[in-house]
N, C-alpha and C. Protein backbone atom coordinates (compact mmCIF):
# COMPACT_ATOMS: atom_id res chain seq x y z
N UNK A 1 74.45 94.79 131.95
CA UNK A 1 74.63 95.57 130.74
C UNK A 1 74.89 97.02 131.12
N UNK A 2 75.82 97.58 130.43
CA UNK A 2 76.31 99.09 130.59
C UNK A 2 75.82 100.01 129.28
N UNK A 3 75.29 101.05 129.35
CA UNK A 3 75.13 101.94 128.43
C UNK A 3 75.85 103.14 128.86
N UNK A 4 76.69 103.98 127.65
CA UNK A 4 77.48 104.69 127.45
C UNK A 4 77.10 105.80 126.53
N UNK A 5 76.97 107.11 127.31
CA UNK A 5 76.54 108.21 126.89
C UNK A 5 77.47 109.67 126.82
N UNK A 6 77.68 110.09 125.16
CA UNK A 6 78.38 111.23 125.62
C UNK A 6 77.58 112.29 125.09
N UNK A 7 77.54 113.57 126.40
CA UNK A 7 77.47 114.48 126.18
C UNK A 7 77.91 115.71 125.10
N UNK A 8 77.33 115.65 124.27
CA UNK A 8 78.38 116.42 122.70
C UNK A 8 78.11 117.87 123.00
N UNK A 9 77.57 118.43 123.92
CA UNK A 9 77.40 120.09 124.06
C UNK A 9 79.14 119.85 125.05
N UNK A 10 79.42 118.80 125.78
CA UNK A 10 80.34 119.01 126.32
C UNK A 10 81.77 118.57 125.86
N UNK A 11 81.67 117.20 125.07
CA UNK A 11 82.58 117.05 124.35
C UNK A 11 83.65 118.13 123.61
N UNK A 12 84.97 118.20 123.69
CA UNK A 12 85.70 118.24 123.40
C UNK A 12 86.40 117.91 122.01
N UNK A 13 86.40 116.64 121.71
CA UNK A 13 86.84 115.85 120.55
C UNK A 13 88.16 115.59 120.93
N UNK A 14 88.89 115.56 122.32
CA UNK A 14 89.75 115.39 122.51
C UNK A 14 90.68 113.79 121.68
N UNK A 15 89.31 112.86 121.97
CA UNK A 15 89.59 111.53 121.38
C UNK A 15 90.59 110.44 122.23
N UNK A 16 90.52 111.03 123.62
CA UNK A 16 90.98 110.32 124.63
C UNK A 16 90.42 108.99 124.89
N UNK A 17 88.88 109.25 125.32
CA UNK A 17 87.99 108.33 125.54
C UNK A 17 87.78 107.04 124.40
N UNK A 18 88.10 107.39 123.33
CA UNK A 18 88.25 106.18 122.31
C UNK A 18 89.46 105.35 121.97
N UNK A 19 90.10 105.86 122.40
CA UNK A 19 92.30 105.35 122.49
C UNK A 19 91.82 105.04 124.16
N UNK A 20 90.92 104.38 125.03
CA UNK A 20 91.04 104.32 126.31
C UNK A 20 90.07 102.84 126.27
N UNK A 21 89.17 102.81 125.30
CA UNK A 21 88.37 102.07 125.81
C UNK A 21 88.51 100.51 125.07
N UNK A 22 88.93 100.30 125.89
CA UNK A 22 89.11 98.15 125.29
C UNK A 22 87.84 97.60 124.45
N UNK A 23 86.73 98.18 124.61
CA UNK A 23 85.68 97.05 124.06
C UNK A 23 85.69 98.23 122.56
N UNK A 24 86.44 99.11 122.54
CA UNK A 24 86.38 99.88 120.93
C UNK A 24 84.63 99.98 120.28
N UNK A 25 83.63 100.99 121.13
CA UNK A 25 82.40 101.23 121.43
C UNK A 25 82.63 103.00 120.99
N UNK A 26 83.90 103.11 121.26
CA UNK A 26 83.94 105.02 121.04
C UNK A 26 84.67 105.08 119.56
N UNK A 27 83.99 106.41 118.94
CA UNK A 27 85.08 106.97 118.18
C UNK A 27 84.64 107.96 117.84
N UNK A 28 85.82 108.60 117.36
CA UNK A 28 85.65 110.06 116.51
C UNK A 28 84.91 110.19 115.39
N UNK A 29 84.16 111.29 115.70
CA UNK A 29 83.15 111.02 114.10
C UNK A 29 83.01 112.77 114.47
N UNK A 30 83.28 113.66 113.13
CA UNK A 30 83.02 114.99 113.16
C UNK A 30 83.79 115.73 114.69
N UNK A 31 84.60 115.25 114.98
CA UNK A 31 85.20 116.17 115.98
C UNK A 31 84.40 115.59 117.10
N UNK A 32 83.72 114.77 117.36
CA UNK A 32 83.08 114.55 118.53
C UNK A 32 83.01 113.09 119.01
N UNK A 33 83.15 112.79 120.10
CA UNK A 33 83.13 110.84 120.37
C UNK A 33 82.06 111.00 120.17
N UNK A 34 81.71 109.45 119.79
CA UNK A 34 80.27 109.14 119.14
C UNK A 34 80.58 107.64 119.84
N UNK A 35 79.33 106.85 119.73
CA UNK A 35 78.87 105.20 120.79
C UNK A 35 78.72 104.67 119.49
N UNK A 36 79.72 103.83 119.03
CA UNK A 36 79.29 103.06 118.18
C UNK A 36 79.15 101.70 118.17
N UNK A 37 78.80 101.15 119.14
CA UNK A 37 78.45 99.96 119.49
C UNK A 37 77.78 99.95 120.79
N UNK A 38 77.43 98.51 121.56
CA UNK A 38 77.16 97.88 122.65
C UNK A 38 77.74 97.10 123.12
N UNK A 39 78.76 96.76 123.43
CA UNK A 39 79.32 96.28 124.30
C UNK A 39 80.08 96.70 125.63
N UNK A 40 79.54 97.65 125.92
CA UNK A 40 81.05 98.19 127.19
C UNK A 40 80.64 97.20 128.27
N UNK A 41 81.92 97.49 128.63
CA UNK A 41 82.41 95.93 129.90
C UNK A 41 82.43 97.09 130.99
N UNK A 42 81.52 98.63 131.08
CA UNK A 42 81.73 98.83 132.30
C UNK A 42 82.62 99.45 133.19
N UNK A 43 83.79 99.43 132.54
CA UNK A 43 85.61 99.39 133.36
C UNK A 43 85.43 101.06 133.33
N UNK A 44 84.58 101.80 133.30
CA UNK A 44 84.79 103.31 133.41
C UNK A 44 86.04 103.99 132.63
N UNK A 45 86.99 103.70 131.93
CA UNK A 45 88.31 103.89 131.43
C UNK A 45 88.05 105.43 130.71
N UNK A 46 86.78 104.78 129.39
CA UNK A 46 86.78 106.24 129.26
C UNK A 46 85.93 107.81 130.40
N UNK A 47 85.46 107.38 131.09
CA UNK A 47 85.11 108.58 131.85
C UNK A 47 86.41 108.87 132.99
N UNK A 48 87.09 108.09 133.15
CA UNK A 48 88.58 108.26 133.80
C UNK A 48 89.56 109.10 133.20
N UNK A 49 89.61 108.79 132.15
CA UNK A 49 90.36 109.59 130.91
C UNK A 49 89.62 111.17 129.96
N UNK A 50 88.63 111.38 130.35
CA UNK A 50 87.47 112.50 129.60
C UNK A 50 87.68 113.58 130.49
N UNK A 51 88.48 114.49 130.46
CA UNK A 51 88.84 115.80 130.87
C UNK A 51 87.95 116.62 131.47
N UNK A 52 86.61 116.50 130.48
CA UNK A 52 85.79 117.34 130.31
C UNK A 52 84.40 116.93 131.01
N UNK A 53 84.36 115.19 131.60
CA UNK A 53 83.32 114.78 132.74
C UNK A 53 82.38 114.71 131.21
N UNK A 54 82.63 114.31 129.64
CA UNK A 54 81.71 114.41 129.25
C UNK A 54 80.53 112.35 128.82
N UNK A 55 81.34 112.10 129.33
CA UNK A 55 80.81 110.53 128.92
C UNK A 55 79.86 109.91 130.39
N UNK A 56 79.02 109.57 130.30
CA UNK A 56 78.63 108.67 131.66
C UNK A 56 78.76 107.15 130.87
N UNK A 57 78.65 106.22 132.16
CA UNK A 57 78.39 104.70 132.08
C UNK A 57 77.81 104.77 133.07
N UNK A 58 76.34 103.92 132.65
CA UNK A 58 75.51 103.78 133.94
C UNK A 58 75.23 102.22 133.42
N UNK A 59 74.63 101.19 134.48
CA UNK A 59 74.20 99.91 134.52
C UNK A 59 73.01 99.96 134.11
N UNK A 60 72.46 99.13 133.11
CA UNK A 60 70.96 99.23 132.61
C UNK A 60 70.65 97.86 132.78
């Protein structure tokens, strides 16, 4: 299992990280990515794509 954390002091709202991520877990909410689910598969896509280093995925 992967949990997916974004940093919102660092966020951007670019909205990269949610147009990136296949299991559709991110989205824009108020200018800022927000985790709206549990499922990430892990694949790092959105911290690959996050400009700003603001998302982690760590293994739980």
């Amino acid at each position: 299992m992967f949990v997916v954390t974004v940093d919102e002091s660092t966020c951007i709202g670019c909205g990269e990280c949610a147009k990136a991520c296949p299991a559709q877990i991110l989205e824009m909410q108020e200018n800022l990515a927000k985790v709206v689910g549990d499922d990430c598969m892990g694949c790092q896509s959105c911290t690959l794509v996050c400009p700003v280093e603001a998302i982690k995925v760590e293994e739980y």
